[in-house]
Protein backbone atom coordinates (compact mmCIF):
# COMPACT_ATOMS: atom_id res chain seq x y z
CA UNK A 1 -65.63 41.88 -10.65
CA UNK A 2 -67.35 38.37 -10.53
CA UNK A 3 -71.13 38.17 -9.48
CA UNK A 4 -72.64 35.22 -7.89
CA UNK A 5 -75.68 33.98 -9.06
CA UNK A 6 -78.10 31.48 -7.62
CA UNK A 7 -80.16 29.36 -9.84
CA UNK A 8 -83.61 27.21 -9.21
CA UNK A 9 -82.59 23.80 -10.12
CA UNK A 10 -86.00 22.74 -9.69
CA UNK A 11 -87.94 21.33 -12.57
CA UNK A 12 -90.97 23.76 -11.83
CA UNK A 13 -88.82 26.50 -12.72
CA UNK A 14 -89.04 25.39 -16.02
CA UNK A 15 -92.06 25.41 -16.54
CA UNK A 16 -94.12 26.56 -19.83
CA UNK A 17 -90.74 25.69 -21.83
CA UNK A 18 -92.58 21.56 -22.73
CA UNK A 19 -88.86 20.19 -22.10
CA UNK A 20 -88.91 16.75 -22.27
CA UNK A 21 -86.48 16.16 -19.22
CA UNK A 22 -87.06 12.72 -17.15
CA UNK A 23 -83.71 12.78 -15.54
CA UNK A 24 -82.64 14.81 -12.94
CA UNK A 25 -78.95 15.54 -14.79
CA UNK A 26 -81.26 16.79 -17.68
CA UNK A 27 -83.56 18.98 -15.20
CA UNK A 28 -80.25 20.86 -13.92
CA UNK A 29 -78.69 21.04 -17.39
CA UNK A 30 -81.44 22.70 -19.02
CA UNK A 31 -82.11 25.28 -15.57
CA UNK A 32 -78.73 26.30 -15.81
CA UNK A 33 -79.62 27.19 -19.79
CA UNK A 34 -82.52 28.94 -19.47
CA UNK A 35 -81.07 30.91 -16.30
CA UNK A 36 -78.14 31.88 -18.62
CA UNK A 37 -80.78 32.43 -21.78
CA UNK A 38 -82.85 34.68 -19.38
CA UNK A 39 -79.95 36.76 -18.27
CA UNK A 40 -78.92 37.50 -21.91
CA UNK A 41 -82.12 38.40 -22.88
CA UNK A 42 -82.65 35.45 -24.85
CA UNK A 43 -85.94 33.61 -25.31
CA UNK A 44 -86.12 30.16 -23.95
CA UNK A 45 -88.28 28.65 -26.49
CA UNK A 46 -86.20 26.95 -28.75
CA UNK A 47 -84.98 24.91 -26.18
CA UNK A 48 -88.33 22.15 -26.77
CA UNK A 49 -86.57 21.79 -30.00
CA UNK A 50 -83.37 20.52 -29.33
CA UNK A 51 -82.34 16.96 -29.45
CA UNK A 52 -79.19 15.17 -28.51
CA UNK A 53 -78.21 11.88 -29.71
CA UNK A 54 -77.02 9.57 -27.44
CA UNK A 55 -77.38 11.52 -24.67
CA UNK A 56 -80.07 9.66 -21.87
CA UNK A 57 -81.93 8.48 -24.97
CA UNK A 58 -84.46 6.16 -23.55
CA UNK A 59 -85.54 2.54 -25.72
CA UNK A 60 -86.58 -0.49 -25.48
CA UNK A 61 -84.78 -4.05 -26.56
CA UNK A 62 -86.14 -7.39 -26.10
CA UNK A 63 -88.50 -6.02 -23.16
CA UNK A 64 -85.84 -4.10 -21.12
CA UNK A 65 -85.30 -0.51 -20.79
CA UNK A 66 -82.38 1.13 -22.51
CA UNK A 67 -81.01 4.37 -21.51
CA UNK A 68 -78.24 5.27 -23.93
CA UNK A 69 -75.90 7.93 -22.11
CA UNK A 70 -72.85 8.23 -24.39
CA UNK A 71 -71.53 11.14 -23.92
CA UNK A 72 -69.13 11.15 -21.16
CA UNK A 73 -67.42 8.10 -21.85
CA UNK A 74 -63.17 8.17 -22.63
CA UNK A 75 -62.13 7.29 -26.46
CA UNK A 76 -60.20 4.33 -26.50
């Protein structure tokens, strides 16, 4: 049998974890993580540690923000 389970997908639910998370697809990304980490038993605090690539990675170029989101995008 299946449970349902709600999760806070609010960013003050994760706080005391210092994600870096400006985007909101990060925000809900890393509460459904720490909701599954919880569950299991499993602490949360390696999660300040972990770094994606490419993945809404912020820069700047000639002046202009850059945010580098490559990780949904079709091979071609």
């Amino acid at each position: 049998m299946a449970h349902l389970t709600f999760i806070n997908m609010l960013r003050r639910s994760l706080e005391g974890l210092e994600l870096q998370t400006p985007y909101k697809v990060q925000v809900e990304n890393a509460c459904l993580a720490a909701a599954v980490l919880r569950h299991l038993n499993v602490s949360c605090s390696g999660m300040k540690d972990f770094y994606w690539p490419c993945r809404m990675e912020a820069f700047h170029l000639d002046g202009s923000l850059v945010v580098l989101d490559g990780c949904h995008n079709e091979d071609r």
